[in-house]
Protein backbone atom coordinates (compact mmCIF):
# COMPACT_ATOMS: atom_id res chain seq x y z
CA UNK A 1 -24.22 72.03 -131.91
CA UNK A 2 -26.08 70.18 -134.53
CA UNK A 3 -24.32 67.92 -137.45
CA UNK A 4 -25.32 68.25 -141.16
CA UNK A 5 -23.42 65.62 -142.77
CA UNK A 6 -23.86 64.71 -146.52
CA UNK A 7 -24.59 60.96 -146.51
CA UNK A 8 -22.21 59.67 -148.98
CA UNK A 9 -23.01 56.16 -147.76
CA UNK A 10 -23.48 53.70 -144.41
CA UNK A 11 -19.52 53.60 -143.92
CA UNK A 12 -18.68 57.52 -143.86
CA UNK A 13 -21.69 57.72 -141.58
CA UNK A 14 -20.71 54.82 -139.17
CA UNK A 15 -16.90 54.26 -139.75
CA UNK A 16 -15.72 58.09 -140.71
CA UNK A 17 -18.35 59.98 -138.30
CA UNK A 18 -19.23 57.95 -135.69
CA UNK A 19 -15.86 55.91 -135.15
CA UNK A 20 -13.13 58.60 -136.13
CA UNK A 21 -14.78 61.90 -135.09
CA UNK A 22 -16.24 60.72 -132.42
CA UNK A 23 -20.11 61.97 -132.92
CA UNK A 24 -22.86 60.20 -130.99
CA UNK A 25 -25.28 58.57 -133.86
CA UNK A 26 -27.91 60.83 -132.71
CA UNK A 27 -26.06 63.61 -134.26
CA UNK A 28 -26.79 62.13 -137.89
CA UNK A 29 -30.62 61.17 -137.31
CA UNK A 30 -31.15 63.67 -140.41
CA UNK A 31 -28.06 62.42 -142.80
CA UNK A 32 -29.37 58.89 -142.16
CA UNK A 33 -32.86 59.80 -142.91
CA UNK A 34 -31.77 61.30 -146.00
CA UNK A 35 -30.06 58.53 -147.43
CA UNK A 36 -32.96 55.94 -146.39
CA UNK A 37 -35.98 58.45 -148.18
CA UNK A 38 -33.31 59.60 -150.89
CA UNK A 39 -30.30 57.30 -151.46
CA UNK A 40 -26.83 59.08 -152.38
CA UNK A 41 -28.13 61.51 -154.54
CA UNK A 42 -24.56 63.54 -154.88
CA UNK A 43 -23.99 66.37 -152.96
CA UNK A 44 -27.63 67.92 -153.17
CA UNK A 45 -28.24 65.15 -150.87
CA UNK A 46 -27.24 67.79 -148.25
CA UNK A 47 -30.69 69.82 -148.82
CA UNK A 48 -32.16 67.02 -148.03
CA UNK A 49 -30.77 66.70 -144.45
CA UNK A 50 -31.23 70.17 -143.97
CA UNK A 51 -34.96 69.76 -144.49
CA UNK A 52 -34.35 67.10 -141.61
CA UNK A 53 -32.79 69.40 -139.56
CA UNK A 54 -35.18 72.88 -139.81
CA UNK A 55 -37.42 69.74 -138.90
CA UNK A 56 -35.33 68.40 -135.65
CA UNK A 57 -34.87 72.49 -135.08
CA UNK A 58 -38.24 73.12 -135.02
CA UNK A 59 -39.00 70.87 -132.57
CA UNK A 60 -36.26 71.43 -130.06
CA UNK A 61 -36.38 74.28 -127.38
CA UNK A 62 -35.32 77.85 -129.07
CA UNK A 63 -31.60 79.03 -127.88
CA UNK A 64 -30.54 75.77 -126.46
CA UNK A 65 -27.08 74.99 -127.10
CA UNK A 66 -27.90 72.32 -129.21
CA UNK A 67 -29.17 74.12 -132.14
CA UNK A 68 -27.12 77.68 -131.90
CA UNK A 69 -24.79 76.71 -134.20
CA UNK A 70 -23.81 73.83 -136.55
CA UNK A 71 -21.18 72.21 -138.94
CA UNK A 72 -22.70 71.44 -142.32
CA UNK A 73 -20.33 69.13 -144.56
CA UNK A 74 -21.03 68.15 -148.18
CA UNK A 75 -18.95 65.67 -150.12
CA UNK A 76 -18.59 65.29 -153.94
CA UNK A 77 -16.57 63.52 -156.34
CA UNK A 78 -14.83 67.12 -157.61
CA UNK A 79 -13.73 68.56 -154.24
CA UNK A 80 -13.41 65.88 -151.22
CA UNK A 81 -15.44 68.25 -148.69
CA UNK A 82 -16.52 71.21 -148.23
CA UNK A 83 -17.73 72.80 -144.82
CA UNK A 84 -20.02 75.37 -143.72
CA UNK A 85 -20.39 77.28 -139.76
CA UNK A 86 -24.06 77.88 -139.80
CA UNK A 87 -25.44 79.91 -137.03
CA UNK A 88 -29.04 78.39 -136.04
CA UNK A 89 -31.08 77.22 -138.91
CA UNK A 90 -34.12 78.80 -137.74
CA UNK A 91 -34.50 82.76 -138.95
């Protein structure tokens, strides 16, 4: 299962993420690589990690069950969070 997470920031990343969900910190590679090339550009941040991701999907092995399906979260100021099921994010 792969992780889109909007990067709001370091501490939803490490604390809210990592710490309370649980995820492994390879599950964010492409949130944190968004916020390092991008910084918190609001919630179109998230096409930004996607871009990441297509990237990381690319590269790993077709029909694994690592990229089948995925959560995709965005965050903005008007609604808390919204979430997304996205089957694969190759076509």
């Amino acid at each position: 299962m792969f992780w889109s997470i909007h990067p709001g920031g370091p501490a939803i990343l490490n604390r809210m993420m990592e710490k309370r969900f649980g995820l492994l910190p390879d599950k964010l590679n492409a949130s944190r690589i968004a916020l390092m090339d991008y910084g918190n550009a609001s919630n179109n941040t998230i096409v930004y990690v996607l871009e990441y991701m297509i990237e990381e999907s690319r590269m790993m092995q077709a029909g694994s069950e690592n990229c089948d399906w995925g959560l995709i979260l965005v965050s903005d100021l008007e609604l808390p969070w919204r979430e997304f099921l996205q089957e694969t994010l190759l076509s």
